[in-house]
C-alpha atoms as a PDB file:
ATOM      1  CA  UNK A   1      -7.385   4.908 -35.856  1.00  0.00           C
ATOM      2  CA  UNK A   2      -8.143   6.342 -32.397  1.00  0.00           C
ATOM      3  CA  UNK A   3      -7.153   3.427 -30.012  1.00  0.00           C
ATOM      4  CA  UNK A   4      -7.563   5.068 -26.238  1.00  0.00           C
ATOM      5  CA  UNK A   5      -8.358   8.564 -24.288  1.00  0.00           C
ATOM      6  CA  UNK A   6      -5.623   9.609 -21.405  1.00  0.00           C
ATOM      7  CA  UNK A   7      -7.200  12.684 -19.127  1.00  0.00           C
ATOM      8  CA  UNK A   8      -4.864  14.556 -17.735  1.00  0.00           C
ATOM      9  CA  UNK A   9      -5.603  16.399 -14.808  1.00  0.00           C
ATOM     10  CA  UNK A  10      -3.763  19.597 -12.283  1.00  0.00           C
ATOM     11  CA  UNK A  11      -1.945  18.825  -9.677  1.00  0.00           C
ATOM     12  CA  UNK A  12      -0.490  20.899  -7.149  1.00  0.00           C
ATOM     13  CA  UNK A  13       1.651  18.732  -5.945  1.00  0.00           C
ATOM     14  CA  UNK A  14       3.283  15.440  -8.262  1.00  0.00           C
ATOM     15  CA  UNK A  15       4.311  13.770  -4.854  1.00  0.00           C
ATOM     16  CA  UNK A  16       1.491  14.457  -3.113  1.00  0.00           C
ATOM     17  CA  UNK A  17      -0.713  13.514  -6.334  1.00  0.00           C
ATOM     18  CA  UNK A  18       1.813  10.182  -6.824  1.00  0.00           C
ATOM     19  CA  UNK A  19       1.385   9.239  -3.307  1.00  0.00           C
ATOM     20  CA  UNK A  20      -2.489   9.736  -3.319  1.00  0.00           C
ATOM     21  CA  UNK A  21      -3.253   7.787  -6.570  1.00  0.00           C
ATOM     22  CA  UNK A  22      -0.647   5.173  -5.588  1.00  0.00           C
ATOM     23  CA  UNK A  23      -2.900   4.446  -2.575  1.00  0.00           C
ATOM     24  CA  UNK A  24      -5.951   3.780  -5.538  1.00  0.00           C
ATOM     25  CA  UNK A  25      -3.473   0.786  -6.738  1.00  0.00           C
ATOM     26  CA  UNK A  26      -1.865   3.126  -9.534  1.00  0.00           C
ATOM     27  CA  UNK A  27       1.706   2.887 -10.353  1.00  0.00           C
ATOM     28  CA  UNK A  28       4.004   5.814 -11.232  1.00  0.00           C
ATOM     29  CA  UNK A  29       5.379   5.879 -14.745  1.00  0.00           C
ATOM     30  CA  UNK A  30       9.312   5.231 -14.720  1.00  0.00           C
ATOM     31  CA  UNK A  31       9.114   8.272 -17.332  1.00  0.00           C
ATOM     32  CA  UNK A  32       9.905  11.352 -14.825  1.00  0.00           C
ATOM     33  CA  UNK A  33       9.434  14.385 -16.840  1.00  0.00           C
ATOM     34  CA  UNK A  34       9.739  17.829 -14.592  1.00  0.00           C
ATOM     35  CA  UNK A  35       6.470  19.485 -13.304  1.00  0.00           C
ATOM     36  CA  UNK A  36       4.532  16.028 -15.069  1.00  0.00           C
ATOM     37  CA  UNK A  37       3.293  13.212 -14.286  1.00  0.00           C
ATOM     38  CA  UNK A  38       2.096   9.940 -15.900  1.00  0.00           C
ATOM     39  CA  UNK A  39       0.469   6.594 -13.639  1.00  0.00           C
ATOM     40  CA  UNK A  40      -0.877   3.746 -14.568  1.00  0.00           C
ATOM     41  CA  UNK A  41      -3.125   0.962 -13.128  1.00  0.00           C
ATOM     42  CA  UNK A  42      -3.495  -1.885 -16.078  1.00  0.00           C
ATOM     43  CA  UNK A  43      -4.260  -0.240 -19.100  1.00  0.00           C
ATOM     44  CA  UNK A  44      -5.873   2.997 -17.360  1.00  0.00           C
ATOM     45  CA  UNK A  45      -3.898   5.483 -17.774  1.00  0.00           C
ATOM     46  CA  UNK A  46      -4.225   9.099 -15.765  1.00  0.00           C
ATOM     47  CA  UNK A  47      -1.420  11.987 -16.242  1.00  0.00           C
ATOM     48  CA  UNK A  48      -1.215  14.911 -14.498  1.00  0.00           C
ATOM     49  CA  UNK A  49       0.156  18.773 -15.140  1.00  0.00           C
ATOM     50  CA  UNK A  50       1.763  21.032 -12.888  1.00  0.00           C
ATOM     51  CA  UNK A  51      -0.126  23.921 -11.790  1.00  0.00           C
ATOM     52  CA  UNK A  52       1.378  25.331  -8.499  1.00  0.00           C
ATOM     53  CA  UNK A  53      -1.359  28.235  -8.707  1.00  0.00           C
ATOM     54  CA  UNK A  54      -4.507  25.735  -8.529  1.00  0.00           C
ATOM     55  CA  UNK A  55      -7.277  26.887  -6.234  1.00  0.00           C
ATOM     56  CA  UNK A  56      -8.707  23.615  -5.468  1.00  0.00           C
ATOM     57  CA  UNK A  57     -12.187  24.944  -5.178  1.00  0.00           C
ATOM     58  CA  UNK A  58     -12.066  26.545  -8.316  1.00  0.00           C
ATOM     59  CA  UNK A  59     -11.245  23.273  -9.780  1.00  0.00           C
ATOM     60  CA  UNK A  60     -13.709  20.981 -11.777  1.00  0.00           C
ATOM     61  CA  UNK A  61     -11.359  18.512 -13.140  1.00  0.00           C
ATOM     62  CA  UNK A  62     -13.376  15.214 -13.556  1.00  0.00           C
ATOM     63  CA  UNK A  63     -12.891  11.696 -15.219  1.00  0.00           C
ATOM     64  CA  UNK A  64     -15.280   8.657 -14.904  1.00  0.00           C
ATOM     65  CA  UNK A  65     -13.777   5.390 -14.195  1.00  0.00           C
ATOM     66  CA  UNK A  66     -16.054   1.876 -15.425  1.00  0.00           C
ATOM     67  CA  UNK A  67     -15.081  -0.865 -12.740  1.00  0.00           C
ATOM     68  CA  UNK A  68     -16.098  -4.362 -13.273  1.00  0.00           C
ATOM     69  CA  UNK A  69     -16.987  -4.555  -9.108  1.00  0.00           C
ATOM     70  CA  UNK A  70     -17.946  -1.356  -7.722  1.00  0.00           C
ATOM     71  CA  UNK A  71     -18.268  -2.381  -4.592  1.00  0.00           C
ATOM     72  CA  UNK A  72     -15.121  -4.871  -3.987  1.00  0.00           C
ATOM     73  CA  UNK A  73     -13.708  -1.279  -4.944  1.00  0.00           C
ATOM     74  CA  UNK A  74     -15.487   0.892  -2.783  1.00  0.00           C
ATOM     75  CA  UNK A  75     -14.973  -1.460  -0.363  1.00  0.00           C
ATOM     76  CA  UNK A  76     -11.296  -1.219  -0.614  1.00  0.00           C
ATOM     77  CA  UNK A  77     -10.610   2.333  -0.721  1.00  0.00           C
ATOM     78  CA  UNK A  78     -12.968   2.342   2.840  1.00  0.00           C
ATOM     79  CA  UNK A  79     -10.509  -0.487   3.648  1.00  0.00           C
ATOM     80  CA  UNK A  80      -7.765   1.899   3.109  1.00  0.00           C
ATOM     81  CA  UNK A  81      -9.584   4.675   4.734  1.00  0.00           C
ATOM     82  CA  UNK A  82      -9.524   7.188   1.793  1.00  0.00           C
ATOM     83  CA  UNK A  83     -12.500   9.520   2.019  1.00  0.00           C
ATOM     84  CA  UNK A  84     -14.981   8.923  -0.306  1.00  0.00           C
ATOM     85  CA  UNK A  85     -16.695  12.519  -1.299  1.00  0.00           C
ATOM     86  CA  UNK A  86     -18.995  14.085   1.046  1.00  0.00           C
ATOM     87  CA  UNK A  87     -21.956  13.497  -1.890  1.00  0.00           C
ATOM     88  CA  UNK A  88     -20.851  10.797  -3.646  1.00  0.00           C
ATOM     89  CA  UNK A  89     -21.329   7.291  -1.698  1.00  0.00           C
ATOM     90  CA  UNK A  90     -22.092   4.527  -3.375  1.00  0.00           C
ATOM     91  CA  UNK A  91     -25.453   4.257  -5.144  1.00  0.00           C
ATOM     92  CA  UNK A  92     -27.236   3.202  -8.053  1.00  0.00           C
ATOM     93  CA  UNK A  93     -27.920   6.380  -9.951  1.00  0.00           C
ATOM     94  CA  UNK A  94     -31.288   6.835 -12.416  1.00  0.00           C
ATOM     95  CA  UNK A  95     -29.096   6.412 -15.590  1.00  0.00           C
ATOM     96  CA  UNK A  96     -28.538   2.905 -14.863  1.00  0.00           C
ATOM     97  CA  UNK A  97     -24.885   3.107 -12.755  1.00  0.00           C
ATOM     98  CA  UNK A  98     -23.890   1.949  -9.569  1.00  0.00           C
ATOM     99  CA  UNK A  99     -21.558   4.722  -8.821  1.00  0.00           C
ATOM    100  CA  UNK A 100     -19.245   6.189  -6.278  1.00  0.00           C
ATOM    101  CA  UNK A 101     -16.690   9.369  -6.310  1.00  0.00           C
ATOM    102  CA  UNK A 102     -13.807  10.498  -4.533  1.00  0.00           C
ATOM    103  CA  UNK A 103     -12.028  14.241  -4.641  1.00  0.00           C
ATOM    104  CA  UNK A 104      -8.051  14.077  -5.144  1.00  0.00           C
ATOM    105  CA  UNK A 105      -5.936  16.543  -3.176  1.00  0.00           C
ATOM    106  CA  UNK A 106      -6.210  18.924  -6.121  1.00  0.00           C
ATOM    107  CA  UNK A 107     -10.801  18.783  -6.251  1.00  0.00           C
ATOM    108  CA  UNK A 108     -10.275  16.363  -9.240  1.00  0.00           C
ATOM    109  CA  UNK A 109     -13.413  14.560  -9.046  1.00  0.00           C
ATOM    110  CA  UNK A 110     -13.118  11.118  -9.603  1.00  0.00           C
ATOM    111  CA  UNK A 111     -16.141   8.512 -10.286  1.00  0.00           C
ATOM    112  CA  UNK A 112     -16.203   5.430 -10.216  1.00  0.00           C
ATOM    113  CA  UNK A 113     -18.839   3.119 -11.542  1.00  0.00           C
ATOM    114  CA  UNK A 114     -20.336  -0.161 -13.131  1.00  0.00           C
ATOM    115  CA  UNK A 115     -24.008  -0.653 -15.018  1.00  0.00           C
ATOM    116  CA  UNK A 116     -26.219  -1.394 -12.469  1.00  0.00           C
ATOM    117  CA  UNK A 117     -28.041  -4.808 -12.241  1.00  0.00           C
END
């Protein structure tokens, strides 16, 4: 019945938010819907509402993100010098995940991480 989950975050901006998650190796949906937006990186799948009135700080958006090589991936974003959040280098956590997060232009919170081991 239920097949796959979608989050869908704010977003200020969508070019600033296309142009930021393109640099993560997302691609923008051709599906261009006003004050929306959908991307896509294999079969992840992130889409994004308009809220021109976001206070970043104010914003806990979050999703969590399994990789199969967390650190070929945090590897690459340093490669591509995107900050990686203040608190949230990469580590293996107590629950058992080799983890790292970044923070969107919007606050989303964004982790990414694979079963340590």
């Amino acid at each position: 019945m239920m097949t796959n989950i979608i989050p869908k975050l704010p977003m200020r901006s969508k070019e600033t938010t296309r142009n930021y998650y393109v640099q993560l190796g997302f691609e923008a949906s051709a599906n261009d819907f006003e004050g929306y937006l959908m991307m896509k990186n294999g079969t992840l799948e992130i889409h994004f509402f308009e809220f021109k009135d976001l206070i970043p700080t104010e914003n806990y958006g979050q999703i969590y993100i399994r990789t199969s090589d967390v650190d070929a991936l945090y590897n690459y974003f340093l490669g591509k010098n995107i900050n990686i959040h203040p608190a949230g280098s990469i580590s293996e956590k107590s629950w058992g995940q080799k983890e790292f997060s970044l923070l969107d232009p919007d606050n989303n919170l964004i982790t990414f991480g694979q079963g340590a081991g």
